[in-house]
PDB file of N, CA and C in Angstrom:
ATOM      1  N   UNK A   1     -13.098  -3.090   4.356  1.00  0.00           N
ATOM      2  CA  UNK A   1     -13.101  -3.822   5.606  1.00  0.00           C
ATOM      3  C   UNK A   1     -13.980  -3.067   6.598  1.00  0.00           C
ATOM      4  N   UNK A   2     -14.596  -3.738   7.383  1.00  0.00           N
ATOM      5  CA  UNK A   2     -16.169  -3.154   7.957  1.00  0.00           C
ATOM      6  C   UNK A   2     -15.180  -3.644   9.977  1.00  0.00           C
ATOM      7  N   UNK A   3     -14.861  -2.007  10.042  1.00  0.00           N
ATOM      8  CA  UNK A   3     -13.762  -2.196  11.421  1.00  0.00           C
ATOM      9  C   UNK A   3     -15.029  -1.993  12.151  1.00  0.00           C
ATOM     10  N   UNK A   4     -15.968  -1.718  11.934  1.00  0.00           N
ATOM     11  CA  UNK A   4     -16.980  -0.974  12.902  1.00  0.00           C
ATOM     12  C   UNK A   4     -16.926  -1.927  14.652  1.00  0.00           C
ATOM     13  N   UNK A   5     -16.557  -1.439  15.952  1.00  0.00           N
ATOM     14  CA  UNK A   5     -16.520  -1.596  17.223  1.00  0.00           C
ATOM     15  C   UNK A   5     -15.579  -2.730  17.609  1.00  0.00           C
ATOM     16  N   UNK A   6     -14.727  -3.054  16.380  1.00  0.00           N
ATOM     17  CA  UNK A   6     -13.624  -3.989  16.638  1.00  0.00           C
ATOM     18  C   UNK A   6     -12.085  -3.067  16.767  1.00  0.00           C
ATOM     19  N   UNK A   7     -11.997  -2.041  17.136  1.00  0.00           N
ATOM     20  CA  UNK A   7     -10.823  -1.298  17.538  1.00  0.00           C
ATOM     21  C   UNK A   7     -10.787  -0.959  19.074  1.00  0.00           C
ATOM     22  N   UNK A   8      -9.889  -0.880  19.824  1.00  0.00           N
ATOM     23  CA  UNK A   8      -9.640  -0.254  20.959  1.00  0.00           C
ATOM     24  C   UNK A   8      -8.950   0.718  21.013  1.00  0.00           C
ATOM     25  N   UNK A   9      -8.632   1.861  21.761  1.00  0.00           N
ATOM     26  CA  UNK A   9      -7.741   3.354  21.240  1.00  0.00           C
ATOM     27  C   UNK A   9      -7.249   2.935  22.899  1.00  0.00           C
ATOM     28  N   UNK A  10      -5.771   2.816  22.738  1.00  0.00           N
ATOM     29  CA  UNK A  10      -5.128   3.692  21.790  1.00  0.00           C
ATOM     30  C   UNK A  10      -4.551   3.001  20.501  1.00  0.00           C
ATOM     31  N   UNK A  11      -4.503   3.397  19.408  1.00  0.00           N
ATOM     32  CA  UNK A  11      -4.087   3.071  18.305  1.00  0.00           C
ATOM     33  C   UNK A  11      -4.060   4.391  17.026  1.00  0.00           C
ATOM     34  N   UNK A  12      -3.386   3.959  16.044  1.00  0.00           N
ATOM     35  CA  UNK A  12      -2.701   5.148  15.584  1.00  0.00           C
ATOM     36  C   UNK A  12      -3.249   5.112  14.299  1.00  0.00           C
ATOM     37  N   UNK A  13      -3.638   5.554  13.550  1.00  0.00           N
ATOM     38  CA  UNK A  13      -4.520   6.092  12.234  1.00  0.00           C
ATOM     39  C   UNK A  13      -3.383   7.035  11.045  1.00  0.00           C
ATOM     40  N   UNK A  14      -3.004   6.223   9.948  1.00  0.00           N
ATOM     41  CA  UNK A  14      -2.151   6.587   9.084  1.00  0.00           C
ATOM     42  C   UNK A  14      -3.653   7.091   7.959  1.00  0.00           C
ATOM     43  N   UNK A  15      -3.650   8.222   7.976  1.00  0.00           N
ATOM     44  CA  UNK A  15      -4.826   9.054   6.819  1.00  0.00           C
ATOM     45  C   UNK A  15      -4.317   9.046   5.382  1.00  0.00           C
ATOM     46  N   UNK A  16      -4.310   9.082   4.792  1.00  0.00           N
ATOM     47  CA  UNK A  16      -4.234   8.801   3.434  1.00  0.00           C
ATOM     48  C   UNK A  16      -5.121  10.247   2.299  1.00  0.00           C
ATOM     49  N   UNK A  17      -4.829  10.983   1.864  1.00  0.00           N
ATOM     50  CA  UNK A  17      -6.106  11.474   0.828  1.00  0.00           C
ATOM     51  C   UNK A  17      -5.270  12.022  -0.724  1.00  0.00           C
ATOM     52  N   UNK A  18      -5.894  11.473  -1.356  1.00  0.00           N
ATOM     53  CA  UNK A  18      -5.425  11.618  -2.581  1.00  0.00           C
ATOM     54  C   UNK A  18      -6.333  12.352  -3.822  1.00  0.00           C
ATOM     55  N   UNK A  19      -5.845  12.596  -5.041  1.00  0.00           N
ATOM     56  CA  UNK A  19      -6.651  12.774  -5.847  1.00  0.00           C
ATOM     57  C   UNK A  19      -6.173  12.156  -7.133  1.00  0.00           C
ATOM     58  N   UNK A  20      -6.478  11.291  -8.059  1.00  0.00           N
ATOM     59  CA  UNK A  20      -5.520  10.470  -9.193  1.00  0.00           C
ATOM     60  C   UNK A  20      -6.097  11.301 -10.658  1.00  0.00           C
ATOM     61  N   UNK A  21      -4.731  10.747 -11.041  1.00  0.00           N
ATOM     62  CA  UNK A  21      -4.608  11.828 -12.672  1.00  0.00           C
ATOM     63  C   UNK A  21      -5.543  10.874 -13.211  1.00  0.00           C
ATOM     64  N   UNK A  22      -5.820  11.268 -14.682  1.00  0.00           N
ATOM     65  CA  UNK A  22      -6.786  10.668 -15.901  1.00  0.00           C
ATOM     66  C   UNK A  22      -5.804   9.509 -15.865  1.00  0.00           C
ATOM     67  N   UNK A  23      -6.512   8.138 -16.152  1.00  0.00           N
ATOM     68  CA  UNK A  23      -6.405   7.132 -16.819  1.00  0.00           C
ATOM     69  C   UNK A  23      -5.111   6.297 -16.429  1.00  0.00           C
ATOM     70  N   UNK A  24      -4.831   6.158 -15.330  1.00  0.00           N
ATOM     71  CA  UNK A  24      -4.008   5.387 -14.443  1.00  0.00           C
ATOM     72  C   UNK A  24      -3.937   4.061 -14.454  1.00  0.00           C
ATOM     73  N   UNK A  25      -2.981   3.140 -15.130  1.00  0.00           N
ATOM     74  CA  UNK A  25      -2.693   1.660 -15.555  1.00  0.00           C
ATOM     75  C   UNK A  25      -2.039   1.124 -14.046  1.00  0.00           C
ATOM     76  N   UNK A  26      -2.715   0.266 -13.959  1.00  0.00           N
ATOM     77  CA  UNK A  26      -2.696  -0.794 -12.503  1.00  0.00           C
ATOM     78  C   UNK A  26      -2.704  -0.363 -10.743  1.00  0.00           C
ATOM     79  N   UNK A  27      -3.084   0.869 -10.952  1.00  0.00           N
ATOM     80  CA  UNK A  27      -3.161   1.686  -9.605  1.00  0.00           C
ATOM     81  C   UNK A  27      -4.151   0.847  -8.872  1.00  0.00           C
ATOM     82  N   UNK A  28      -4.905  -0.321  -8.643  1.00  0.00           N
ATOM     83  CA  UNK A  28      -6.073  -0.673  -8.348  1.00  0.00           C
ATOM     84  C   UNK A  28      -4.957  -2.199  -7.650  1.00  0.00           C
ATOM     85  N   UNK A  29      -4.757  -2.850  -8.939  1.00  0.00           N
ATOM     86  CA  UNK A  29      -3.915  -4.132  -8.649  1.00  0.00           C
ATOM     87  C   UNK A  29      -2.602  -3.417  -7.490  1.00  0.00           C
ATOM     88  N   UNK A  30      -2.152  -2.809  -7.893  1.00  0.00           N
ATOM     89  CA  UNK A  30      -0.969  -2.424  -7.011  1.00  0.00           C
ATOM     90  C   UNK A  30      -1.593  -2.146  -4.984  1.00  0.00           C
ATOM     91  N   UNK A  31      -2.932  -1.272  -5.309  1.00  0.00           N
ATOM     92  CA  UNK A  31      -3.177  -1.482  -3.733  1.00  0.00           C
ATOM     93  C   UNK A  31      -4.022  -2.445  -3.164  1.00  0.00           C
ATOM     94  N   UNK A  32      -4.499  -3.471  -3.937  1.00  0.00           N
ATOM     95  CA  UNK A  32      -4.527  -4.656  -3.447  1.00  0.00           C
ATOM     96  C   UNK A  32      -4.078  -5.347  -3.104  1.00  0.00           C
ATOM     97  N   UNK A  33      -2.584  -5.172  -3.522  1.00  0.00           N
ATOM     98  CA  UNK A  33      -1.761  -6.183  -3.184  1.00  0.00           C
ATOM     99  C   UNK A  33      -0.779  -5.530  -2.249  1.00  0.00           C
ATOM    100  N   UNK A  34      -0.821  -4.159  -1.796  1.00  0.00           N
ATOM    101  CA  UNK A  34       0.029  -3.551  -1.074  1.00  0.00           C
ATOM    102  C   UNK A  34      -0.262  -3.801   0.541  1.00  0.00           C
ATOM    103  N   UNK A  35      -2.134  -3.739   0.358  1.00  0.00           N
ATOM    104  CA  UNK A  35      -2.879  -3.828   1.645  1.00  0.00           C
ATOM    105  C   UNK A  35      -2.770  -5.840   1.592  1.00  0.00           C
ATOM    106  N   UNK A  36      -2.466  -6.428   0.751  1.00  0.00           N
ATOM    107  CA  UNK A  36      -2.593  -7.913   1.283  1.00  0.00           C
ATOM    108  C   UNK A  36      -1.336  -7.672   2.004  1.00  0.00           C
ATOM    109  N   UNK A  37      -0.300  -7.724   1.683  1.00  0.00           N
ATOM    110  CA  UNK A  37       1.287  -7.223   2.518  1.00  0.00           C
ATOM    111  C   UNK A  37       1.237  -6.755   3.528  1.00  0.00           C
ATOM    112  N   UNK A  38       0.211  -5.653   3.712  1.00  0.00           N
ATOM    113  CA  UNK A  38       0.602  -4.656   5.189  1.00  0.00           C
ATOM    114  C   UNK A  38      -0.366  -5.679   5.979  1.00  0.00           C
ATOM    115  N   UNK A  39      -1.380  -6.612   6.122  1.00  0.00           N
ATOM    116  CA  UNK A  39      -1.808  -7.523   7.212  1.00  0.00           C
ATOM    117  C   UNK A  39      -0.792  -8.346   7.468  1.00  0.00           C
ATOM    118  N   UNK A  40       0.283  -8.541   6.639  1.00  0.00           N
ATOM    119  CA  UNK A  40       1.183  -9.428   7.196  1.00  0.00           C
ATOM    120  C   UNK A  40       1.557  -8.892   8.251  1.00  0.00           C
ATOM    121  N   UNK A  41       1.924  -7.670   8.346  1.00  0.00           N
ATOM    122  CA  UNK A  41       2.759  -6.268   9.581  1.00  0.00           C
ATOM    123  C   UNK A  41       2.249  -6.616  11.025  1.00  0.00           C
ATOM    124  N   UNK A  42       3.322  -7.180  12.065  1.00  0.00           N
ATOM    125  CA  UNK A  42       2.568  -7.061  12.996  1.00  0.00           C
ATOM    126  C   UNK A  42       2.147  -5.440  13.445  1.00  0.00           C
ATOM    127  N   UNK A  43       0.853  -5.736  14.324  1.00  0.00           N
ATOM    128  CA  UNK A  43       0.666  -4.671  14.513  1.00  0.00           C
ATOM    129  C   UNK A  43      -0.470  -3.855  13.783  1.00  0.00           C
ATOM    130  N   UNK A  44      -0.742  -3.990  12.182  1.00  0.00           N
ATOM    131  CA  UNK A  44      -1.604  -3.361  11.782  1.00  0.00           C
ATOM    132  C   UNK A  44      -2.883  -4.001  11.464  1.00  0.00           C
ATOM    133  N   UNK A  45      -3.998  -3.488  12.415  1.00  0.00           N
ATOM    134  CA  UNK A  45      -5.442  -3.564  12.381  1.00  0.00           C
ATOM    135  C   UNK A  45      -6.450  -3.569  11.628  1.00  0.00           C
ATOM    136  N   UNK A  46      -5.946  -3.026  10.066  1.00  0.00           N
ATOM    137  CA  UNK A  46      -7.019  -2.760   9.379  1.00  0.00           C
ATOM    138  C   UNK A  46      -7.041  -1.773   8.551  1.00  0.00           C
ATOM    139  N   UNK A  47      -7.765  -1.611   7.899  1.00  0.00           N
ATOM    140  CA  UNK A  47      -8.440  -0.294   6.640  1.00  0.00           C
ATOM    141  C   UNK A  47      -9.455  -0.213   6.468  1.00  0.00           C
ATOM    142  N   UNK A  48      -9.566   0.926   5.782  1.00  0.00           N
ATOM    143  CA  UNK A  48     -10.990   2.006   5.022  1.00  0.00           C
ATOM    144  C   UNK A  48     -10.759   2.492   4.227  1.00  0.00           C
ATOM    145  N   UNK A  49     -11.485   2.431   3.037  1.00  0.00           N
ATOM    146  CA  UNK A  49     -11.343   3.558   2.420  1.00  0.00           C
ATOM    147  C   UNK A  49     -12.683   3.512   1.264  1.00  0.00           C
ATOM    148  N   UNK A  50     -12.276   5.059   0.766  1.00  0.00           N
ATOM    149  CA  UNK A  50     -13.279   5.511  -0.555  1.00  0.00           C
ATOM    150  C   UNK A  50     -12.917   6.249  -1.510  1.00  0.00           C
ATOM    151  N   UNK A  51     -13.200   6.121  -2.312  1.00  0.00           N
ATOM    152  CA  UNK A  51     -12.751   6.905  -3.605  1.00  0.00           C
ATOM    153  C   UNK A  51     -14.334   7.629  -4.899  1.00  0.00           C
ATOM    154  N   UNK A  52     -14.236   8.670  -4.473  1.00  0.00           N
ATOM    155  CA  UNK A  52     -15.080   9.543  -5.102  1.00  0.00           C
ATOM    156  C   UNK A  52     -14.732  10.955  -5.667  1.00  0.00           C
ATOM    157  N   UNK A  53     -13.732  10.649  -6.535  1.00  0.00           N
ATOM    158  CA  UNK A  53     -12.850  11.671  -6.682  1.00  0.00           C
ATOM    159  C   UNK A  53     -11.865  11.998  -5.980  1.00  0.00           C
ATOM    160  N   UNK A  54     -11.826  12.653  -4.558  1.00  0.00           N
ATOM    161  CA  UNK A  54     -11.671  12.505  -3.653  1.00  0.00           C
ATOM    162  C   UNK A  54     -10.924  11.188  -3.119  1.00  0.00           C
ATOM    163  N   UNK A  55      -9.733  10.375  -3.138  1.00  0.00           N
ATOM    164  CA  UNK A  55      -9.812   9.158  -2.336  1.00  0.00           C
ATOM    165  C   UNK A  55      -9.365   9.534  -0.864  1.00  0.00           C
ATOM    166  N   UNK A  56      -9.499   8.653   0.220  1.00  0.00           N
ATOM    167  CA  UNK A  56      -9.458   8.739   1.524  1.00  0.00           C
ATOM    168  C   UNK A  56      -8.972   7.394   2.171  1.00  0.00           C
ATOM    169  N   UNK A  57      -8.298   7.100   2.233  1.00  0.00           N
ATOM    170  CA  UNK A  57      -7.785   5.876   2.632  1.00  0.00           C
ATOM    171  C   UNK A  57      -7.084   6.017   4.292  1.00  0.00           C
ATOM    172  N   UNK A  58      -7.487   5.312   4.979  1.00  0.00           N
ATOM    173  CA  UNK A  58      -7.416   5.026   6.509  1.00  0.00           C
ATOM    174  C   UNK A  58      -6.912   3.672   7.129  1.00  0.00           C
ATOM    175  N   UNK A  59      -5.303   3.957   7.550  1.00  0.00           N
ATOM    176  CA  UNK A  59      -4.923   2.315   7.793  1.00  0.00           C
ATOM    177  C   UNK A  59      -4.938   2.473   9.479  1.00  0.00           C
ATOM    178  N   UNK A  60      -4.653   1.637  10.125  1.00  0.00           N
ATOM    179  CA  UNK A  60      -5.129   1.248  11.918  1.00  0.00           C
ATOM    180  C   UNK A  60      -3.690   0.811  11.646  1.00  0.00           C
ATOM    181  N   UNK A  61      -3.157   1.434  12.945  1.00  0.00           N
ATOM    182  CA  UNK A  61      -1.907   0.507  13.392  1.00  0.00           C
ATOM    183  C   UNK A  61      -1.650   0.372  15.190  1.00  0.00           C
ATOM    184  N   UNK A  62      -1.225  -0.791  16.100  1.00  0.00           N
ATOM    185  CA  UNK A  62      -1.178  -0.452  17.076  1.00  0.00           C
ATOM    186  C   UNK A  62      -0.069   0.234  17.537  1.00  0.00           C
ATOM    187  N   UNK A  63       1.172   0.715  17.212  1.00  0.00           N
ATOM    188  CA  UNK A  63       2.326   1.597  17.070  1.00  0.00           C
ATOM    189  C   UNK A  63       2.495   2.402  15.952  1.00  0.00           C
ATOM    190  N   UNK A  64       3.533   3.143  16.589  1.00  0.00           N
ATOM    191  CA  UNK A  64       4.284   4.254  15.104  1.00  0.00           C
ATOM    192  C   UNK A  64       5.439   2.835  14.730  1.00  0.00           C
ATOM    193  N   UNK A  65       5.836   2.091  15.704  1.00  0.00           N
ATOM    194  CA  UNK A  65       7.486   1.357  15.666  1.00  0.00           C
ATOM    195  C   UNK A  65       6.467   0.260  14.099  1.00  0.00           C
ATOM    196  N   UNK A  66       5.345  -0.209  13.776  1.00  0.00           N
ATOM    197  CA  UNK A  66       4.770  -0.841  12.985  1.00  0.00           C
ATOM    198  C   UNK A  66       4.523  -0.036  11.558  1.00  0.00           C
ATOM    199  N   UNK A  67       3.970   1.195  11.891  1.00  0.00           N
ATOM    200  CA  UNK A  67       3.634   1.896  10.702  1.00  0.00           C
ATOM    201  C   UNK A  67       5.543   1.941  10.019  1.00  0.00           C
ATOM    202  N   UNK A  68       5.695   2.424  10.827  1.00  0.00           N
ATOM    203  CA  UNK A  68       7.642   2.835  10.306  1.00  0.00           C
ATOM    204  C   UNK A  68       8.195   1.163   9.415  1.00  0.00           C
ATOM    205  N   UNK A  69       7.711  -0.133   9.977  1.00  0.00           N
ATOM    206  CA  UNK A  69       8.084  -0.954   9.028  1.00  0.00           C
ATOM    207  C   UNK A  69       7.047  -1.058   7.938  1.00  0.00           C
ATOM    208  N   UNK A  70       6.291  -0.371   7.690  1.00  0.00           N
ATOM    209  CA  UNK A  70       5.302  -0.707   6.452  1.00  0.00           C
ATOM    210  C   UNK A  70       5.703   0.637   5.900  1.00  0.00           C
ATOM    211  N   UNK A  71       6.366   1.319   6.001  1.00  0.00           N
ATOM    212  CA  UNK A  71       6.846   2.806   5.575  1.00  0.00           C
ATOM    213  C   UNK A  71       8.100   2.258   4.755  1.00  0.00           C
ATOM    214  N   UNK A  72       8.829   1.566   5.587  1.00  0.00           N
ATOM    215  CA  UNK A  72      10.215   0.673   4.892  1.00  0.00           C
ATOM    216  C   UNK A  72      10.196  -0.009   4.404  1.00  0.00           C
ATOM    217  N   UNK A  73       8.771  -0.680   4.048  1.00  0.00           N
ATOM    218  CA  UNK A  73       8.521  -2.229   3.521  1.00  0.00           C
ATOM    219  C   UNK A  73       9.117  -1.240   1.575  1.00  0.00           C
ATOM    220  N   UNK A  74       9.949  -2.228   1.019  1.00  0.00           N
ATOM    221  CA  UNK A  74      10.530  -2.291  -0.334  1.00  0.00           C
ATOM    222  C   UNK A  74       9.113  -2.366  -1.408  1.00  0.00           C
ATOM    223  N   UNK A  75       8.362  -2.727  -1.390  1.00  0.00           N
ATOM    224  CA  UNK A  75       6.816  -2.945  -2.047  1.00  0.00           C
ATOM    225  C   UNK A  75       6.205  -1.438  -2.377  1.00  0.00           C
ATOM    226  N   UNK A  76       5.566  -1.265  -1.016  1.00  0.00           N
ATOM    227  CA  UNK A  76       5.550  -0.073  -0.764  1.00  0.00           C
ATOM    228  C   UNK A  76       6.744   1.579  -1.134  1.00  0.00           C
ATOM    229  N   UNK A  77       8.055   1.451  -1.131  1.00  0.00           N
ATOM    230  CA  UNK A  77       8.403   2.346  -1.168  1.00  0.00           C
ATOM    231  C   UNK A  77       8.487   2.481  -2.637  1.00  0.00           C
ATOM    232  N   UNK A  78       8.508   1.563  -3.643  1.00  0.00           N
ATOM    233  CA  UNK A  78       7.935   2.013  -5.079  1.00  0.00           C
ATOM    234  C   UNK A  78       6.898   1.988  -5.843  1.00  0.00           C
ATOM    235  N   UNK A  79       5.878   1.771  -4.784  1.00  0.00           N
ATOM    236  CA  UNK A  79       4.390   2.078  -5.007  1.00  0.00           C
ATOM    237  C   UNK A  79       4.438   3.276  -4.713  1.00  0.00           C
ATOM    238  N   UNK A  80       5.016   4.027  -4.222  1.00  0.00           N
ATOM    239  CA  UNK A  80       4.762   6.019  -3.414  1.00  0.00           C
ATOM    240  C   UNK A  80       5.594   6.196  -4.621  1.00  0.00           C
ATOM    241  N   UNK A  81       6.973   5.984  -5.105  1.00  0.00           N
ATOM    242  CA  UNK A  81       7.734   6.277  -5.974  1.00  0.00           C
ATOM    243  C   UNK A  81       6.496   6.232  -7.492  1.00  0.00           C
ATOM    244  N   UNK A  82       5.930   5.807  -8.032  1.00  0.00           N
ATOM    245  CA  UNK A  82       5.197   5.341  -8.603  1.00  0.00           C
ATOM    246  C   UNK A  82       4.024   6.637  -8.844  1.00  0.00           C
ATOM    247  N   UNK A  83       3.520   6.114  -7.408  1.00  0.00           N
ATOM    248  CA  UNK A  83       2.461   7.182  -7.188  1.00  0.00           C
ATOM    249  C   UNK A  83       2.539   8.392  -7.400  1.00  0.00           C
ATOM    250  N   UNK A  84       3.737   9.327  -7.402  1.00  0.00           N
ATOM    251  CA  UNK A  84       4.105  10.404  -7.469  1.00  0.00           C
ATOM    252  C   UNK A  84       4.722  10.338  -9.289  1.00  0.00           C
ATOM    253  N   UNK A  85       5.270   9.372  -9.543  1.00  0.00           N
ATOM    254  CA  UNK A  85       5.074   9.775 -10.939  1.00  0.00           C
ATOM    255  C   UNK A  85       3.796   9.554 -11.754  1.00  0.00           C
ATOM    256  N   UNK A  86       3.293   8.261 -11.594  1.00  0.00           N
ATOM    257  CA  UNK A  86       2.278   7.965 -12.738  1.00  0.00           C
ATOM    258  C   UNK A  86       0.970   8.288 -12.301  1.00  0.00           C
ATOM    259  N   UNK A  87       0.519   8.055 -10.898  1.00  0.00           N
ATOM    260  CA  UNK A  87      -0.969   7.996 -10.787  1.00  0.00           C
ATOM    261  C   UNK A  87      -1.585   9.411  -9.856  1.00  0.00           C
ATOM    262  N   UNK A  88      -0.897  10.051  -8.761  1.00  0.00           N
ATOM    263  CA  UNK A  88      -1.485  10.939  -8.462  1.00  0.00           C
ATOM    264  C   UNK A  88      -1.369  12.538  -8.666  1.00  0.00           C
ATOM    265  N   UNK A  89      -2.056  13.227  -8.757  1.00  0.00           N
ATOM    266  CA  UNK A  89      -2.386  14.837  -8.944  1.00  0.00           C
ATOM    267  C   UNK A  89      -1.880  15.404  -7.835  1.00  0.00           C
ATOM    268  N   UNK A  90      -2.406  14.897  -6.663  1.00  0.00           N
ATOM    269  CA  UNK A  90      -1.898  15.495  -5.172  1.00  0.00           C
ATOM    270  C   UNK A  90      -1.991  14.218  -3.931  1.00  0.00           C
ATOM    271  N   UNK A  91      -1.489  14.516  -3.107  1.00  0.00           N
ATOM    272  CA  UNK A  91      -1.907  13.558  -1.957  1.00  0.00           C
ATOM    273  C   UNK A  91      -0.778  13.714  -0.548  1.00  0.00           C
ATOM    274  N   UNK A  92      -1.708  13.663   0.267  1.00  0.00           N
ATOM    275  CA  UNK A  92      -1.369  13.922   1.922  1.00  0.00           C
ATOM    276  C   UNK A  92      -1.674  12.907   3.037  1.00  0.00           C
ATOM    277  N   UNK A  93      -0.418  12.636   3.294  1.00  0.00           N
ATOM    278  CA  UNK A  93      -0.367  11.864   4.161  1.00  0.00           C
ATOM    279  C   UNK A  93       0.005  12.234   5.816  1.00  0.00           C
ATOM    280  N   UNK A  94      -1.190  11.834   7.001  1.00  0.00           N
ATOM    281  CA  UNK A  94      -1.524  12.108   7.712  1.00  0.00           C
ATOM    282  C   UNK A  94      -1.328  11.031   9.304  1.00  0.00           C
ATOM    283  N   UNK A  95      -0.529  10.981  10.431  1.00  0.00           N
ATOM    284  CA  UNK A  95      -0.490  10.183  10.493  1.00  0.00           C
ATOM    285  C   UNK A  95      -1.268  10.996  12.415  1.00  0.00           C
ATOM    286  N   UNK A  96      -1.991   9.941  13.010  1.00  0.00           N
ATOM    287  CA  UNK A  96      -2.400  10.671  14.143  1.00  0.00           C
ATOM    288  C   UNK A  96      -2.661   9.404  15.096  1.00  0.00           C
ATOM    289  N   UNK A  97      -2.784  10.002  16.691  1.00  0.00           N
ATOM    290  CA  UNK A  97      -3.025   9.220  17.704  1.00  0.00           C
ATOM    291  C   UNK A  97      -4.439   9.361  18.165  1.00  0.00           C
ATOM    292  N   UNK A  98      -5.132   7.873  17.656  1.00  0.00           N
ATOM    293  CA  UNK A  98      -6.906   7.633  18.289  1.00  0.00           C
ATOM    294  C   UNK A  98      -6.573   7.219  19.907  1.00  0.00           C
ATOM    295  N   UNK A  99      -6.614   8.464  20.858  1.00  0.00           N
ATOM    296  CA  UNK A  99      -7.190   8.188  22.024  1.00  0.00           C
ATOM    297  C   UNK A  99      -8.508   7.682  22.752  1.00  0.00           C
ATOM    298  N   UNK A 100      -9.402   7.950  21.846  1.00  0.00           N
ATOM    299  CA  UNK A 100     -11.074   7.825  21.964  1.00  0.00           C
ATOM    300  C   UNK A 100     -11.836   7.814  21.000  1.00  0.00           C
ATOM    301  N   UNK A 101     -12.379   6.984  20.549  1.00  0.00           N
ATOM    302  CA  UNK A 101     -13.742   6.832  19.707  1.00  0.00           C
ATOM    303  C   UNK A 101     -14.919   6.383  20.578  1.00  0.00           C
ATOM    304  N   UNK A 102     -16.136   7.194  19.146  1.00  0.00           N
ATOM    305  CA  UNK A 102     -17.273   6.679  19.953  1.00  0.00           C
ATOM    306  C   UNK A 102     -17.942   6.270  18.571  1.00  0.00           C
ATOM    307  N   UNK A 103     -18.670   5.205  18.326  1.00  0.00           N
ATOM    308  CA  UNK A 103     -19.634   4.705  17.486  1.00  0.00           C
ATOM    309  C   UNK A 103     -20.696   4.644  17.713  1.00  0.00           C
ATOM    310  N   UNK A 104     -21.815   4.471  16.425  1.00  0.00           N
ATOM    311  CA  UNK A 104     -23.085   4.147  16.791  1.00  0.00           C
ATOM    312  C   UNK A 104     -23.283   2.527  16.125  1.00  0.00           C
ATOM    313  N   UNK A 105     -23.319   1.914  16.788  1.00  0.00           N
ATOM    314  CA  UNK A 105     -23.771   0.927  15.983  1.00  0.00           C
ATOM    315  C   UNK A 105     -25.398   0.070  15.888  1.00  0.00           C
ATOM    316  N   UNK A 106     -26.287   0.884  16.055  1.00  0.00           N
ATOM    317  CA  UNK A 106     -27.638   0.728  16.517  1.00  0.00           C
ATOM    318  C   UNK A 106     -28.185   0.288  14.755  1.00  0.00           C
ATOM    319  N   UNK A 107     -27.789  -0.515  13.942  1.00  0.00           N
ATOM    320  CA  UNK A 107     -28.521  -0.545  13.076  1.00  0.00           C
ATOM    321  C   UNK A 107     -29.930  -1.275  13.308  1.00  0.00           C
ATOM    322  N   UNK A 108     -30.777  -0.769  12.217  1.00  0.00           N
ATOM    323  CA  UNK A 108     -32.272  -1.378  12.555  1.00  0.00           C
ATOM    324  C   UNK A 108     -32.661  -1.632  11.048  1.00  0.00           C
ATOM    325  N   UNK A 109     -33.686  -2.418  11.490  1.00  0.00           N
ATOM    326  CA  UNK A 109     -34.767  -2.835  10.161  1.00  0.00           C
ATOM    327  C   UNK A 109     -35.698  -2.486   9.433  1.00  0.00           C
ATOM    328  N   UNK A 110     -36.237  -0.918  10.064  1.00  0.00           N
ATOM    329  CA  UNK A 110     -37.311  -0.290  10.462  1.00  0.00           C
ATOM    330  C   UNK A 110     -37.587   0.535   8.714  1.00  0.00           C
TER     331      UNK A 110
END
């Protein structure tokens, strides 16, 4: 999802970074369908992410009182259950307050 200059701060940034074991069965389907669920959430704005070994995943929420029901959402709490057995090596979850951003959005043709 391409958030680029469609956010206002203040809003709250749930960080995500992971690293996944060898050869992981439906880890892909499962967060597709986790992130179709969390737009239902009032409150949450959006995502990012990448995976290059390394994954990095970045959800937008306009409260903590929103993130806390997508924390409780039943879907989710055995997708982490899950995650910790079958698919990841390590992973840290990060949750912080965007007071200020600044972007560039000057793309050109040149």
């Amino acid at each position: 999802m391409n958030l680029l200059g469609k956010l206002k701060p203040p809003y709250y940034a749930v960080i995500f970074t992971s690293i996944l074991r060898d050869h992981v069965k439906y880890y892909q389907e499962t967060n597709q369908n986790l992130m179709a669920l969390a737009k239902d959430i009032p409150g949450y704005l959006g995502e990012e992410s990448i995976r290059d070994g390394l994954g990095i995943s970045v959800s937008y929420w306009r409260d903590l009182e929103s993130i806390d029901i997508w924390r409780k959402n039943m879907d989710h709490i055995l997708a982490k259950k899950r995650g910790r057995e079958e698919w990841y090596q390590a992973y840290t979850i990060r949750i912080a307050k965007v007071e200020w951003d600044n972007e560039f959005l000057g793309f050109s043709n040149k």
